[in-house]
Protein backbone atom coordinates (compact mmCIF):
# COMPACT_ATOMS: atom_id res chain seq x y z
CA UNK A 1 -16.86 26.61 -28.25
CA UNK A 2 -17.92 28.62 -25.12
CA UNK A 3 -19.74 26.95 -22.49
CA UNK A 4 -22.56 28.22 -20.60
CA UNK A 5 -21.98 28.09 -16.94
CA UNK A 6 -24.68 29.31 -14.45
CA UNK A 7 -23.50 32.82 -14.48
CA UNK A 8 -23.62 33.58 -17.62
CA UNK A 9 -26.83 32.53 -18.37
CA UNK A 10 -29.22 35.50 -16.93
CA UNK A 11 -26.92 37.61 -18.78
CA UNK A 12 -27.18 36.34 -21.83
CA UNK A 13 -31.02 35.77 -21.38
CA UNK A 14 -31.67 39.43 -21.10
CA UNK A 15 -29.39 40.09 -23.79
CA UNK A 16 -31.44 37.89 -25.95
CA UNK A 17 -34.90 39.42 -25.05
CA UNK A 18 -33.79 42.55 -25.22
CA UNK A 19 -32.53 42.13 -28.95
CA UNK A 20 -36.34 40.41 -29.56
CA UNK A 21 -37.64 44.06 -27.88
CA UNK A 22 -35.63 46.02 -30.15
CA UNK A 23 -36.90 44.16 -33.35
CA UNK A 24 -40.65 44.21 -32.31
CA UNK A 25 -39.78 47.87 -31.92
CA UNK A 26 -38.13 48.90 -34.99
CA UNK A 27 -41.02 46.51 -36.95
CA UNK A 28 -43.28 48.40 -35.48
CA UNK A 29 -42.03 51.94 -36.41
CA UNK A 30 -41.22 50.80 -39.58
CA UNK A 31 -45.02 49.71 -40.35
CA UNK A 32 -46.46 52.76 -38.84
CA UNK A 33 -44.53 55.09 -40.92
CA UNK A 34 -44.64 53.21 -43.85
CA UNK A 35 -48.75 53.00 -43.72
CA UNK A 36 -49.01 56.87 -43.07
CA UNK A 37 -51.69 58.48 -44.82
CA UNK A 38 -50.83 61.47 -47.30
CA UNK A 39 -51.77 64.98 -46.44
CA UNK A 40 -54.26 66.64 -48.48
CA UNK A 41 -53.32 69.28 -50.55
CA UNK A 42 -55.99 71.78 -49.47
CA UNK A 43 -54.71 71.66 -45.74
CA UNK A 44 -51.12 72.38 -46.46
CA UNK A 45 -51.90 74.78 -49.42
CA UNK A 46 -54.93 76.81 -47.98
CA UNK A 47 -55.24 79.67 -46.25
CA UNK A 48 -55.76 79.47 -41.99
C-alpha cells in the first residue's frame, strides 16, 4: 500500500476536489439538458 507522506497530501487533496467539481458539473449539465422544454411547432414552422 502507498503511504501518504506530507507532500503528497495537497496534491492529492486538489485532485480529489477537483474530481467532486467535475461531477457537480457534468450532474448539472446533464439535468439541465435533460429538463429542456420542447419547441413549439408554430415557431420553427411559421413564417418570420
Amino acid at each position: 500500500m502507498v503511504k501518504l507522506t506530507r507532500d503528497h497530501v495537497w496534491p492529492v487533496g486538489i485532485t480529489i476536489v477537483l474530481l467532486i467539481v467535475v461531477a457537480v458539473n457534468v450532474v448539472f449539465i446533464v439535468l439541465a439538458v435533460g429538463g429542456q422544454d420542447e419547441v413549439a411547432e408554430s415557431y420553427t414552422e411559421g413564417k418570420r
